[in-house]
Protein backbone atom coordinates (compact mmCIF):
# COMPACT_ATOMS: atom_id res chain seq x y z
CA UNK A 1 20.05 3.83 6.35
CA UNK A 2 19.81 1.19 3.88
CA UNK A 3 21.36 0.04 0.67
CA UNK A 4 18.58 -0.60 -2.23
CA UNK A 5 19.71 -4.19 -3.34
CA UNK A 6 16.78 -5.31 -6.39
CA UNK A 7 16.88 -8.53 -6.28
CA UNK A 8 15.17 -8.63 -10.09
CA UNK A 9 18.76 -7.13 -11.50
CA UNK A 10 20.44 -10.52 -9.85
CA UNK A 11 23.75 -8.85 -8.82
CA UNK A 12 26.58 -10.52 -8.11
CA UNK A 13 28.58 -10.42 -4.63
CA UNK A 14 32.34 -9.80 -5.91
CA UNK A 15 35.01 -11.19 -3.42
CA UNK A 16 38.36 -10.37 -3.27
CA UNK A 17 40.93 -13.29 -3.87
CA UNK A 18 40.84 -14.30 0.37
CA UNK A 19 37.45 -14.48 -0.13
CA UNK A 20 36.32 -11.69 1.86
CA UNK A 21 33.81 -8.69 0.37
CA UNK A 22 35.84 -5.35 -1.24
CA UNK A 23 33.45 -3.69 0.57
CA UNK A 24 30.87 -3.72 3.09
CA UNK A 25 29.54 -0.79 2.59
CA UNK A 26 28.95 -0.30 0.42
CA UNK A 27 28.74 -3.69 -0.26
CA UNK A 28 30.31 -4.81 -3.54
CA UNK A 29 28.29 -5.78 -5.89
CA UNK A 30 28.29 -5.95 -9.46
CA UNK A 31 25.73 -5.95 -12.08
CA UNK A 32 25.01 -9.63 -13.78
CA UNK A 33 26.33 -7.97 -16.70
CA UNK A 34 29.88 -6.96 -15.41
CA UNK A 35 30.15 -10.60 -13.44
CA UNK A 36 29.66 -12.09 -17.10
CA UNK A 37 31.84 -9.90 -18.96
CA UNK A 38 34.48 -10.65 -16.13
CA UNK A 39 33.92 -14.59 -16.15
CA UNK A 40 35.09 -14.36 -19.93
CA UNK A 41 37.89 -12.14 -19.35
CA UNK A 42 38.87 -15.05 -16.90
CA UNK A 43 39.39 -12.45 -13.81
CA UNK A 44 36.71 -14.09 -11.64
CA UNK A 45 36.00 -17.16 -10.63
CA UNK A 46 32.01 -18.13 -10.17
CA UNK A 47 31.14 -19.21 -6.64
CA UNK A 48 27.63 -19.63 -6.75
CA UNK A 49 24.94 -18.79 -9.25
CA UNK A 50 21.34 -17.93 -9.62
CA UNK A 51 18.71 -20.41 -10.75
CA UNK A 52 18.22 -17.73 -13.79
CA UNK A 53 20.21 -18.11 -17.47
CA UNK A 54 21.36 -16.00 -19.86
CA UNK A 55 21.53 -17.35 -23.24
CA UNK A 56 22.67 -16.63 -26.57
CA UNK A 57 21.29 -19.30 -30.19
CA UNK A 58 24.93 -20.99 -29.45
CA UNK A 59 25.25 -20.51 -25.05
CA UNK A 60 23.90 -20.36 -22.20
CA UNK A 61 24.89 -19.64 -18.45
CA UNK A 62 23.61 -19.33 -15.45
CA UNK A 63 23.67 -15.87 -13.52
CA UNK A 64 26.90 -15.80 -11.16
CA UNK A 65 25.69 -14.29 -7.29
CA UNK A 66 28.77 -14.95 -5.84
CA UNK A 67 32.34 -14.25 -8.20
CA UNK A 68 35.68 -14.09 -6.51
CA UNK A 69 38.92 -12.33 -8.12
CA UNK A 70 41.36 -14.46 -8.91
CA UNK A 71 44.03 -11.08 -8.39
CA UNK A 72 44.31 -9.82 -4.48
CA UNK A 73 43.60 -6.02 -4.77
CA UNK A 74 45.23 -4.53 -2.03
CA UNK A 75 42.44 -2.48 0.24
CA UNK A 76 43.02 0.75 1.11
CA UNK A 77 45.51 2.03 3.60
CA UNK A 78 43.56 4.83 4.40
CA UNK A 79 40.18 5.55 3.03
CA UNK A 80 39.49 8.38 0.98
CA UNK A 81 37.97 11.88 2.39
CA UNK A 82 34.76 11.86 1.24
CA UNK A 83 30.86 13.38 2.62
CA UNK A 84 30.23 9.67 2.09
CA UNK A 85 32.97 7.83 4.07
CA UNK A 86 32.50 10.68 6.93
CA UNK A 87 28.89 9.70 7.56
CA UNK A 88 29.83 6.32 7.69
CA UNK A 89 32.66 6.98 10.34
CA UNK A 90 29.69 9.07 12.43
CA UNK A 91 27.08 6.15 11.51
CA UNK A 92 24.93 8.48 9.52
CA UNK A 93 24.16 10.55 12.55
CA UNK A 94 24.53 14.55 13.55
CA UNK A 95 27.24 14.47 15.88
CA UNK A 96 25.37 17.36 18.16
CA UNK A 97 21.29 15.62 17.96
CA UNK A 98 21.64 12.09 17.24
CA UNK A 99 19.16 12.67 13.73
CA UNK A 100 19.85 10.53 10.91
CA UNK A 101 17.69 13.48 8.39
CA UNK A 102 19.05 16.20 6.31
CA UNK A 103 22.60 14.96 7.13
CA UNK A 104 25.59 17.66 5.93
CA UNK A 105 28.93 18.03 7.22
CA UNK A 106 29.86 20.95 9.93
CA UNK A 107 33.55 22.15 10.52
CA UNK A 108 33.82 21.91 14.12
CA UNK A 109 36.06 24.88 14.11
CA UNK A 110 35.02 26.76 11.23
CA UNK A 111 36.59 27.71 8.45
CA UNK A 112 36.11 31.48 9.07
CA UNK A 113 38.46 30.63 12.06
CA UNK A 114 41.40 28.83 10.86
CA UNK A 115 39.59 25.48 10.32
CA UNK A 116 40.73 23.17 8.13
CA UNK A 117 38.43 20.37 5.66
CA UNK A 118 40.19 17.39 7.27
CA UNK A 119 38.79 14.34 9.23
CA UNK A 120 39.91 15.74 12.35
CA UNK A 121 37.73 18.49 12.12
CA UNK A 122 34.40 17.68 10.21
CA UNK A 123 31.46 16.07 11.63
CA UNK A 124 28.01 14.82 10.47
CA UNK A 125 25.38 17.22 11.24
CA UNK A 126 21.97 17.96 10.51
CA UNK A 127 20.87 20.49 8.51
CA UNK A 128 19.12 22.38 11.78
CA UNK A 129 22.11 21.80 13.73
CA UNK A 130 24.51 23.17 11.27
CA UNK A 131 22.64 26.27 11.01
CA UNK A 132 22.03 26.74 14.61
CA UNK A 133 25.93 26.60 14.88
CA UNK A 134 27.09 28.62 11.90
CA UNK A 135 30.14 30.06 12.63
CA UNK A 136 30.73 29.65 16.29
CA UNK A 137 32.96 27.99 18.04
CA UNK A 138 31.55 24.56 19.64
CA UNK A 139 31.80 25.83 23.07
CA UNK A 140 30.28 29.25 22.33
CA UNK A 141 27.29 27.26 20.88
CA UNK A 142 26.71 24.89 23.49
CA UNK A 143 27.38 22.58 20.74
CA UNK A 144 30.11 19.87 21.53
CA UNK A 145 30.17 16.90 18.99
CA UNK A 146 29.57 13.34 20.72
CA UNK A 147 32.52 11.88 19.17
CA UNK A 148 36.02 14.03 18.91
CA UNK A 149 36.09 13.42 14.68
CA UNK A 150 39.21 11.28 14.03
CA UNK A 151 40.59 9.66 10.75
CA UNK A 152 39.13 6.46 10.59
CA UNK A 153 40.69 3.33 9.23
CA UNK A 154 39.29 0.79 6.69
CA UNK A 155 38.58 -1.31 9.20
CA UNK A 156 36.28 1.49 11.36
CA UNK A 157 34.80 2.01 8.16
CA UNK A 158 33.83 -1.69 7.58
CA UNK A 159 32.88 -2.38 11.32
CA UNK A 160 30.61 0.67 10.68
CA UNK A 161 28.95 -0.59 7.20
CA UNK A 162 27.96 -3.80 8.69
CA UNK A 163 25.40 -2.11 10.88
CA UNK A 164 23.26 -0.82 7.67
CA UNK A 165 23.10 -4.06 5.46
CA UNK A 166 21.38 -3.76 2.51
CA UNK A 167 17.75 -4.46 2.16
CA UNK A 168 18.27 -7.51 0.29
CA UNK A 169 20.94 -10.07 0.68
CA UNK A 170 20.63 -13.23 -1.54
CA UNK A 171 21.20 -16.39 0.14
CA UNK A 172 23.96 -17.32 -1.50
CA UNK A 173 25.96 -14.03 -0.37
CA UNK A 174 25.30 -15.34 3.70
CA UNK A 175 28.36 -17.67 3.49
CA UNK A 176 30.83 -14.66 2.43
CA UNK A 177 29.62 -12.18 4.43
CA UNK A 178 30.95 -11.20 7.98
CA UNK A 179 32.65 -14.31 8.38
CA UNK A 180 35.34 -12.62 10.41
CA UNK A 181 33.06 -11.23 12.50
CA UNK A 182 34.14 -12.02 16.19
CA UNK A 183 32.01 -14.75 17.46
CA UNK A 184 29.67 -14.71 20.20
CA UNK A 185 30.30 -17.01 22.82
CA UNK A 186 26.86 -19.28 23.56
């Protein structure tokens, strides 16, 4: 799975104030309209630009790529409950097949038995899988998720996000991005 990045709308990579993304994953990104109108509200500052201007009879400016906050927003503690954030967690995969299609989210003890919509019990799954399941318990379906689901923390999440970069990353972005990767030893 892949983030559609256009290149033609020249969005800008927004940093937070250590210089790391908000997000991976999405990544965070911000139209070259929103980078502007935050360069003249004097909340970012421009790190690199695009070779393409803007320009007004009485201005003109280069397109930022790269802005950085000049305010730390605090991440996250714990990142919301969402259908979004629980495919990431499960890497956009059924937790009973492996597919990456058709992707919904199955209680793992259903709800017609006591099952509760938390992240310790709600997987990824297929749409095939899901219905195959229905109601049953996991062992009673033969149907045991791969990973026991857990409440992941902003940092799962990013680690996660990194393996589906966008289809497009902009030069200038590859200086900010995964810099605190661990390093491979050579």
């Amino acid at each position: 799975m892949t983030i559609a990045v256009s290149q033609d709308l020249s969005p800008a990579l927004v940093l937070n104030a250590d210089f790391r993304p908000l997000s991976y994953y999405p990544l965070s990104l911000w139209s070259w309209q929103d980078a502007i109108k935050a360069v003249f509200l004097d909340r970012v500052t421009i790190l690199a630009e695009y070779e393409r201007a803007v320009r007004s009879p009485t201005y003109s400016m280069r397109l930022p790529s790269v802005v950085c906050l000049k305010t730390y927003v605090k991440p996250a503690r714990n990142p919301a409950f969402t259908r979004f954030n629980v495919f990431l967690r499960d890497k956009f995969q059924c937790q009973y097949c492996g597919s990456p299609h058709e992707l919904t989210f199955d209680h793992v003890i259903p709800r017609s038995k006591g099952g509760l919509t938390t992240w310790e019990n709600v997987v990824a799954a297929c749409s095939p899988c899901n219905l195959k399941k229905g109601g049953l318990m996991p062992k009673q379906a033969g149907m045991i998720p791969t990973q026991t689901p857990y409440q992941p923390s902003v940092h799962d999440l990013h680690n996660n996000g990194r393996l589906f970069p966008p289809n497009y990353l902009h030069d200038s972005w590859l200086d900010y991005l995964y810099w605190d990767s661990e390093l491979d030893p050579e």
